[in-house]
Protein backbone atom coordinates (compact mmCIF):
# COMPACT_ATOMS: atom_id res chain seq x y z
CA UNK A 1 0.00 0.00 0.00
CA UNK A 2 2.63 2.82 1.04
CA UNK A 3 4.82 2.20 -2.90
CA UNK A 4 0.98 2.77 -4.50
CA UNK A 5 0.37 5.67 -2.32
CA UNK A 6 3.83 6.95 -3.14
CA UNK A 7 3.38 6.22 -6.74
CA UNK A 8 -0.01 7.94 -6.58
CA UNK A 9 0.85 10.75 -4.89
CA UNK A 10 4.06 11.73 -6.94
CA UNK A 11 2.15 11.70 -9.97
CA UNK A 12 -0.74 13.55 -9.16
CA UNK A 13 2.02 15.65 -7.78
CA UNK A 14 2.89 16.15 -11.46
CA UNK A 15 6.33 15.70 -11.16
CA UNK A 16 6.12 12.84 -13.33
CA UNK A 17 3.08 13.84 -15.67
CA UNK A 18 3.71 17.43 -16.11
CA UNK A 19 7.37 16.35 -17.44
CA UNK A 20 6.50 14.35 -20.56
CA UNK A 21 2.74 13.84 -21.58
CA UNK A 22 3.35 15.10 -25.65
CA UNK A 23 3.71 12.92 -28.47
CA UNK A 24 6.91 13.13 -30.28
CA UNK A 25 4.80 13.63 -33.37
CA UNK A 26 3.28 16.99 -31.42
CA UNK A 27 6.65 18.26 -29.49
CA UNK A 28 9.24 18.14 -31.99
CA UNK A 29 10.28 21.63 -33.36
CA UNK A 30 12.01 22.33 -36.86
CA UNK A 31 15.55 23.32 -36.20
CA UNK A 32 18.97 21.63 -36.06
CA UNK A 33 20.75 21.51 -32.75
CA UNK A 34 23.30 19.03 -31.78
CA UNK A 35 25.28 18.61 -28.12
CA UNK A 36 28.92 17.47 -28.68
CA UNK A 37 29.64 14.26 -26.82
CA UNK A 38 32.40 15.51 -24.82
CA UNK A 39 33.27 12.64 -22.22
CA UNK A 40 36.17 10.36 -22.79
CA UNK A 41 34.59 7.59 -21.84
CA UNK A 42 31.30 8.14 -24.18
CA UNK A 43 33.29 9.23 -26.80
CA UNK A 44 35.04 5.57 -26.35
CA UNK A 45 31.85 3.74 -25.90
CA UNK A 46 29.83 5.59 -29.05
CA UNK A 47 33.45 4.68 -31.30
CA UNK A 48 33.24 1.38 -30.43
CA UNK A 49 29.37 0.99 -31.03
CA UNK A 50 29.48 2.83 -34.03
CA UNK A 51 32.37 -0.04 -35.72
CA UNK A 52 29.93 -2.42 -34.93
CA UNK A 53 27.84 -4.71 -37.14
CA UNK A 54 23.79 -4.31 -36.61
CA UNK A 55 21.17 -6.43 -36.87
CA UNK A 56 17.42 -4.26 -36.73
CA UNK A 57 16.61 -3.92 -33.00
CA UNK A 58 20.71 -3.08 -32.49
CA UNK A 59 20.28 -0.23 -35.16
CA UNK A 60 17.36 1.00 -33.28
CA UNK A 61 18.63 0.85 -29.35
CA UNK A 62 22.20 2.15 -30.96
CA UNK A 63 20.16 5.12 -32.36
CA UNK A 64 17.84 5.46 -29.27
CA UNK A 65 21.36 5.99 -27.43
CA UNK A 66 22.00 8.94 -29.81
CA UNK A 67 18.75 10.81 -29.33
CA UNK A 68 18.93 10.53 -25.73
CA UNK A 69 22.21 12.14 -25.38
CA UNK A 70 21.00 14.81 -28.00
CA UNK A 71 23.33 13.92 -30.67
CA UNK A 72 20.95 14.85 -33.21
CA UNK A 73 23.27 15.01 -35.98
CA UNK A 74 24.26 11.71 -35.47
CA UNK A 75 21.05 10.59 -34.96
CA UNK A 76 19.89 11.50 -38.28
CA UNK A 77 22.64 9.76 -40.55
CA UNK A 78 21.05 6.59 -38.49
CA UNK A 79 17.45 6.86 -39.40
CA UNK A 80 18.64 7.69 -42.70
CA UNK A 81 20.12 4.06 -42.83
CA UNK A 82 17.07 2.68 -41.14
CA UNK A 83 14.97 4.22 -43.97
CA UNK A 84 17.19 3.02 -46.28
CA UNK A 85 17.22 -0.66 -44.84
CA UNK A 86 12.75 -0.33 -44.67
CA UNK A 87 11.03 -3.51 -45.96
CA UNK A 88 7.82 -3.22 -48.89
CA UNK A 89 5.76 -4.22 -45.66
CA UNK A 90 6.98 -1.17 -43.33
CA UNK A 91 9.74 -2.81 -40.99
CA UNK A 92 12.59 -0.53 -40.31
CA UNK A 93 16.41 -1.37 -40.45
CA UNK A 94 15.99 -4.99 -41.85
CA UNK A 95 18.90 -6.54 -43.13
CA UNK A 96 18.68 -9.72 -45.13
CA UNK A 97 16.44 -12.32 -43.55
CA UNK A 98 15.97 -10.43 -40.20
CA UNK A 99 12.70 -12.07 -39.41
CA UNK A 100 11.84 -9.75 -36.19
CA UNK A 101 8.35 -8.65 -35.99
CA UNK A 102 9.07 -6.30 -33.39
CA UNK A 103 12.30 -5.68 -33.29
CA UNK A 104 12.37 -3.11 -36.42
CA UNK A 105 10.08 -1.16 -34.31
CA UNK A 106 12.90 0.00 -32.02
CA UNK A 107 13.77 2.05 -34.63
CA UNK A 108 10.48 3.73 -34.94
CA UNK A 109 11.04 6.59 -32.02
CA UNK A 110 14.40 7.74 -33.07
CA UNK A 111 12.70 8.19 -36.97
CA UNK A 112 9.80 9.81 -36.00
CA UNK A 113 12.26 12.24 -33.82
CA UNK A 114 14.48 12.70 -36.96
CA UNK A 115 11.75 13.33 -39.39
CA UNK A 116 10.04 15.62 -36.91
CA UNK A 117 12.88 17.71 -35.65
CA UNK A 118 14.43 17.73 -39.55
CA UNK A 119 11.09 18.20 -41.10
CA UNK A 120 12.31 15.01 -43.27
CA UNK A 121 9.35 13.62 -45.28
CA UNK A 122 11.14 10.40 -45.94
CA UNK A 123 11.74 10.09 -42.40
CA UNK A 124 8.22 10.81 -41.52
CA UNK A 125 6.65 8.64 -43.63
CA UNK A 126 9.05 5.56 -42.96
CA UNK A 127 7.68 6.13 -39.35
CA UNK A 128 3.78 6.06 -40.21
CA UNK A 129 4.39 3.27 -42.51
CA UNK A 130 6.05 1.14 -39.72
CA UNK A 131 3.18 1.87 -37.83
CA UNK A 132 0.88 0.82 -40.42
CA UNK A 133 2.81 -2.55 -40.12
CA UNK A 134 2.33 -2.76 -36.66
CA UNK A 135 -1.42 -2.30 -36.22
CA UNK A 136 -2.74 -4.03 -40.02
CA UNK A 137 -0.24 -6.41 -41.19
CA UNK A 138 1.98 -7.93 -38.45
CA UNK A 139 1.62 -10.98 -37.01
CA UNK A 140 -0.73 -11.26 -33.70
CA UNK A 141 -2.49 -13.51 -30.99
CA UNK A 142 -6.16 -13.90 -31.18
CA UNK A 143 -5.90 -10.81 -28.64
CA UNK A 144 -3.91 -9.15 -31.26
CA UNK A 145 -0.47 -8.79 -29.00
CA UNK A 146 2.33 -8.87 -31.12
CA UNK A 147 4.81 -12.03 -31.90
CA UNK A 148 8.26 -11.29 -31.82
CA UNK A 149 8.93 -13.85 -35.06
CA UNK A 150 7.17 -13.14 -38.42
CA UNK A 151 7.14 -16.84 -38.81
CA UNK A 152 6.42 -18.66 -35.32
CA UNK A 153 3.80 -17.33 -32.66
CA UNK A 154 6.25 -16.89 -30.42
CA UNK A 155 5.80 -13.93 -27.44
CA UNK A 156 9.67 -13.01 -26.09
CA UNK A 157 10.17 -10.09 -23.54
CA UNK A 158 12.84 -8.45 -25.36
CA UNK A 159 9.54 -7.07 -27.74
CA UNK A 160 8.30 -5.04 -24.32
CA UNK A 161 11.23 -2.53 -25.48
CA UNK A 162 10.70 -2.75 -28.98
CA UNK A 163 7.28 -1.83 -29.65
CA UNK A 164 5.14 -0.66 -26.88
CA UNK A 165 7.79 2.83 -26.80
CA UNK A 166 7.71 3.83 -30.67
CA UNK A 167 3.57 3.45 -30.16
CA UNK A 168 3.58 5.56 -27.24
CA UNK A 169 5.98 8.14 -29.18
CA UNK A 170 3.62 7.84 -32.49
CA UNK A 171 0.38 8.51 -30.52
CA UNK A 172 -1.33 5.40 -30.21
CA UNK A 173 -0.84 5.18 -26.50
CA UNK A 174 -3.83 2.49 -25.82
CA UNK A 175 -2.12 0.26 -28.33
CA UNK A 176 1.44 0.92 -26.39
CA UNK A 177 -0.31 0.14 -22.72
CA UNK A 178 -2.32 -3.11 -24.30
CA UNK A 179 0.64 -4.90 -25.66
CA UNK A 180 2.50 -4.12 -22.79
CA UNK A 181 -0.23 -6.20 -20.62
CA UNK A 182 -0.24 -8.72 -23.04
CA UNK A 183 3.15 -9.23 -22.89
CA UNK A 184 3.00 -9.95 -19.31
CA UNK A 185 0.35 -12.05 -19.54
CA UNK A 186 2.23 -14.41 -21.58
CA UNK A 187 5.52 -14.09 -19.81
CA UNK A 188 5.44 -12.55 -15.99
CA UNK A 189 5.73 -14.74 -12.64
CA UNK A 190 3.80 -13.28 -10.09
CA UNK A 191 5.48 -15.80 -7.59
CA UNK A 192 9.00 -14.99 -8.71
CA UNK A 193 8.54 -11.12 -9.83
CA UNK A 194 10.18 -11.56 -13.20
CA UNK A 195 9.46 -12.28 -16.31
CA UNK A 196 10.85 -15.59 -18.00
CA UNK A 197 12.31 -15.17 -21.79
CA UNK A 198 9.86 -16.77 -24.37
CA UNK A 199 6.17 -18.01 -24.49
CA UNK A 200 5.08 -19.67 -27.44
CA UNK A 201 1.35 -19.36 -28.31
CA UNK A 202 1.05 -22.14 -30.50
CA UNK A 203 2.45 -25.15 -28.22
CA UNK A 204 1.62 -22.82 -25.08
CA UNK A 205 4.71 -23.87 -23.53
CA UNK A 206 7.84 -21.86 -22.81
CA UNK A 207 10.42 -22.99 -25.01
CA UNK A 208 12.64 -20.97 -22.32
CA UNK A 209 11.56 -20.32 -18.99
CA UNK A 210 14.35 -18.75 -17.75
CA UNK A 211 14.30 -15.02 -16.24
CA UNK A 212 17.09 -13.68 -18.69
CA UNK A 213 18.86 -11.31 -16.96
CA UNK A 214 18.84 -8.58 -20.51
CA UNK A 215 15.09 -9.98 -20.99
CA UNK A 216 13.99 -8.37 -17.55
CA UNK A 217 16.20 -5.25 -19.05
CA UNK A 218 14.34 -4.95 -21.86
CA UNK A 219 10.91 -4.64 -19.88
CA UNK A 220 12.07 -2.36 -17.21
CA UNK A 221 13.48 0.02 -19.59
CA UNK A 222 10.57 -0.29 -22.35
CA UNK A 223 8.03 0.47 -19.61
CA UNK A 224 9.70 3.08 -18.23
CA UNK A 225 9.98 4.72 -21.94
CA UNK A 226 6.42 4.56 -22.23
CA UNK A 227 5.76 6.39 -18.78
CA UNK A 228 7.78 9.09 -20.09
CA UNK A 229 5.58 8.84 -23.59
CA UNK A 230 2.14 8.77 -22.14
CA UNK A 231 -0.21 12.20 -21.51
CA UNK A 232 -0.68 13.67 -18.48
CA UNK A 233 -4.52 12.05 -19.01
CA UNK A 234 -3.37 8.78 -18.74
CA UNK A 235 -2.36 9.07 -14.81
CA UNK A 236 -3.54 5.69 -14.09
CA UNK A 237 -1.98 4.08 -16.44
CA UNK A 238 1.63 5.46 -15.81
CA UNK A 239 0.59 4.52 -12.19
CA UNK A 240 -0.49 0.91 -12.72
CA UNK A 241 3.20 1.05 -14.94
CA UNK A 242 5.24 2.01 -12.22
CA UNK A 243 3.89 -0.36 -9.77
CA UNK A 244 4.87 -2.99 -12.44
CA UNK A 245 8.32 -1.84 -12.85
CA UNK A 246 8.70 -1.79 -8.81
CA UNK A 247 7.30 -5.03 -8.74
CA UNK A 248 9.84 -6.37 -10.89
CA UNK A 249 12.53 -4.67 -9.56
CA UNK A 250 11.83 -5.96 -6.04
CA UNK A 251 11.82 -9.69 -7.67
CA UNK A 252 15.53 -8.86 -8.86
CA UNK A 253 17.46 -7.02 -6.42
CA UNK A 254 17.87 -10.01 -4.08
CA UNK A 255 20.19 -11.47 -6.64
CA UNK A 256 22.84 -8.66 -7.17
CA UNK A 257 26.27 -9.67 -6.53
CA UNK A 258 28.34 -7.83 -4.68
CA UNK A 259 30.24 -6.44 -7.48
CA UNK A 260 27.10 -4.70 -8.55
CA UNK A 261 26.47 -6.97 -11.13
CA UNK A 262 24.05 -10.11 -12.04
CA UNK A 263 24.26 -13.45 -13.61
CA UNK A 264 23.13 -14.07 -17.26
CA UNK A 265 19.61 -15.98 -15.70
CA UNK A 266 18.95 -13.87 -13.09
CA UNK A 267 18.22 -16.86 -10.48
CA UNK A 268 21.08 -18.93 -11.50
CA UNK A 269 25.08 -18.96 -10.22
CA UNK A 270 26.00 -21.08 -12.73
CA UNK A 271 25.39 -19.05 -15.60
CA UNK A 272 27.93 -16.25 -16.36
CA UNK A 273 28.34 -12.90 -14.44
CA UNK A 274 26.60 -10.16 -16.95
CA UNK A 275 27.02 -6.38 -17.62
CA UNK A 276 24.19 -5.21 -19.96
CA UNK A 277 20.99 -5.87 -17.49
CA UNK A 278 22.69 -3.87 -14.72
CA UNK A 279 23.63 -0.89 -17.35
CA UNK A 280 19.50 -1.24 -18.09
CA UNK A 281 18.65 -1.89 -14.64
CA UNK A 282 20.30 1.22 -13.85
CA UNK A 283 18.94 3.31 -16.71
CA UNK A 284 15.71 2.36 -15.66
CA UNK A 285 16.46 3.46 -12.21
CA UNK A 286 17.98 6.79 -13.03
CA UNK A 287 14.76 7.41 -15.72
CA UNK A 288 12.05 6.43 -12.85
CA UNK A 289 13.74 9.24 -10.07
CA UNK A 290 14.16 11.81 -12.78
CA UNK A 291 10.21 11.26 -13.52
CA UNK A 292 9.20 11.01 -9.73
CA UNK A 293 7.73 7.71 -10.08
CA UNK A 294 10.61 5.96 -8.19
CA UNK A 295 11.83 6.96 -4.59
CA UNK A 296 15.28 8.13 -4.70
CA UNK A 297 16.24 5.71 -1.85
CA UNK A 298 17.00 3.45 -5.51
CA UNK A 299 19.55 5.75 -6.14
CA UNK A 300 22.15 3.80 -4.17
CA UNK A 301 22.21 0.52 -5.60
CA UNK A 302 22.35 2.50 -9.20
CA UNK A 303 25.15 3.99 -9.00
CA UNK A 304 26.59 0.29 -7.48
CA UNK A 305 25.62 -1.05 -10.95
CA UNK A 306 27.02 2.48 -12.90
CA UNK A 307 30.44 1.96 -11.28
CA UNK A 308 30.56 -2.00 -12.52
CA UNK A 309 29.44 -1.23 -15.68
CA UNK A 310 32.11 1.69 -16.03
CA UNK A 311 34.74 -0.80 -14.44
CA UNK A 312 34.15 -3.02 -17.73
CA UNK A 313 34.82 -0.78 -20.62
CA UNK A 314 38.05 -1.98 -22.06
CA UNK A 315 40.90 0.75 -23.78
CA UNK A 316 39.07 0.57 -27.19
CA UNK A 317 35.72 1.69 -25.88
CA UNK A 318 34.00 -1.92 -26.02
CA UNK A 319 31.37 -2.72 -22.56
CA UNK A 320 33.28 -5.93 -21.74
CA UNK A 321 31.50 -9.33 -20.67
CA UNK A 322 27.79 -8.20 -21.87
CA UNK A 323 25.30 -10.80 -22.84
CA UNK A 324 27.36 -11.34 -26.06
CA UNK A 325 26.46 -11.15 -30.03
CA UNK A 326 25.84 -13.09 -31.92
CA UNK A 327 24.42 -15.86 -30.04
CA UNK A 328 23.79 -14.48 -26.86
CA UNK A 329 24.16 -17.11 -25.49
CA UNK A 330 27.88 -16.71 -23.46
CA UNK A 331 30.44 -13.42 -22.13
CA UNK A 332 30.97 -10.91 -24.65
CA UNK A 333 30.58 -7.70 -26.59
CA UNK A 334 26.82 -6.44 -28.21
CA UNK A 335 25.77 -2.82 -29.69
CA UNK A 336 22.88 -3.40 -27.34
CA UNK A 337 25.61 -3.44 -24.52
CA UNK A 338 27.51 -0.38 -26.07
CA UNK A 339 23.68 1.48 -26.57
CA UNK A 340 22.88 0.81 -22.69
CA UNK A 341 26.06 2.30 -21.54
CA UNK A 342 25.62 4.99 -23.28
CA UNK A 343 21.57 5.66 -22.48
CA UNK A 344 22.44 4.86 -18.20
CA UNK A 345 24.96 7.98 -18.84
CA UNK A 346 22.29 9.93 -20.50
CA UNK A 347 19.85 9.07 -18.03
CA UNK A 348 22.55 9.54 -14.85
CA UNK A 349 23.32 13.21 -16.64
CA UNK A 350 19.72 13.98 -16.70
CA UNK A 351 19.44 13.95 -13.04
């Protein structure tokens, strides 16, 4: 009762609703600004991210990176590739037999910014046109929550960052809340307080049960996007959000390490120690304070996971021992891992 109260009363409060509530679409303004990256480190980090090889949903956090720190410029070479890179049916940054159903839709918010803040027709209408995709031609449960495959009606977590954000961003902020709920219907444990990695809908089995470590990532920092992204009219909502994001947390914090850092599955020792979910645990942490949503008494254990995360990047710039491409499956290097760096230091700067 006393986190909903404090939820409640912080939003109502407005310091959460009165500092986001526009569309991208609506808040965007015609003129070309561009804030130098001027720290080392990021300067390192955005090198080293920049050299690597992207698949769509890596094109789209990589680029989500740039528009949080404000590198504009930057930002718009990017969607220019992501344009370039758009399928006939409306998915962005595709390359080659990509067969992600939501993952070209993390490119959708940093478009729609680009095309908005450029006044870039292209850019604007590669972003309706991937929205097109996702309400009218994508593939969908009987409840019509998105799969994350094109070909196998399979629900993973990862898509509660891809999609639900660029929806909220677009203006179709029912459609961002609804397949956020669906998304947890299919995949969260109320007993544990985390969500396990894939559902599929066909078999209805979990073809992996296991509460991935960068899966729980990628639904703490989706939600908290969407916060951000919804109106001030939709104070419930952002409420009933929050609570979900505490929730979660709460499920996860009993298994940090001492270093400040977690294990690949979350619950299990014997899988590898992990950078990337504490970057987006941390992120998510940082985001959730600066909106008033989250009590700042958080603030402790993310700067615990900030410091580990800085204590991995390596000479050249590269977020050492990350979930790693391009398996995922073992220690390693990912532009997902480089993006998150960079978006927890955006997020840290912001407060």
């Amino acid at each position: 009762m006393k986190r909903r109260q404090f939820i409640q009363n912080t939003l109502i409060a407005g310091a959460l609703a009165g500092s986001a509530g526009t569309t991208i679409a609506a808040n965007s303004k015609n003129k070309k600004t561009s804030s130098a990256i001027t720290s080392p480190i990021i300067q390192k980090v955005t090198t080293a991210m920049m050299a690597m090889q992207r698949a769509s949903w890596e094109h789209g956090v990589a680029m989500q990176a740039m528009l949080e720190l404000g590198e504009t410029d930057l930002l718009y070479l990017m969607a220019k590739e992501a344009v370039l890179r758009q399928t006939d049916d409306g998915r962005l940054s595709v390359v080659y037999t990509d067969n992600g159903n939501t993952d070209p839709a993390c490119s959708g918010e940093p478009v729609l910014f680009a095309g908005n803040h450029f006044n870039d027709g292209e850019l604007k209408a590669a972003a309706n046109k991937m929205l097109n995709y996702l309400l009218n031609k994508a593939p969908k449960s009987e409840k019509g929550i998105l799969y994350h495959h094109i070909n196998s009606p399979q629900s993973w977590i990862d898509s509660m960052y891809m999609a639900p954000p660029f929806l909220a961003a677009i203006g179709e902020h029912k459609e961002a809340i609804k397949q956020i709920d669906g998304f947890r219907d299919f995949l969260w444990n109320n007993e544990s307080k985390l969500y396990s990695h894939m559902w599929h809908d066909g078999k209805k089995e979990f073809p992996r049960k296991a509460f991935w470590g960068v899966g729980n990532g990628w639904a703490m920092a989706g939600i908290a996007r969407v916060i951000d992204l919804l109106p001030k009219s939709f104070l419930k909502e952002k409420q009933k959000l929050a609570h979900n994001i505490i929730e979660n947390m709460e499920g996860t914090l009993p298994f940090i390490r001492e270093d400040g850092l977690f294990h690949d599955v979350i619950d299990d020792p014997s899988t590898f120690v992990e950078t990337n979910f504490p970057q987006m645990f941390a992120y998510t942490i940082f985001k959730g304070i600066k909106s008033g949503w989250l009590p700042t008494s958080y603030l402790v254990v993310a700067k615990k996971m900030r410091l580990a995360a800085h204590s991995k990047v390596d000479n050249h710039g590269f977020v050492q021992g990350v979930c790693g491409a391009p398996h995922f499956n073992s220690s390693g290097r990912a532009t997902e891992g480089q993006a998150f760096f960079l978006l927890m230091e955006a997020a840290f700067a912001k407060l």
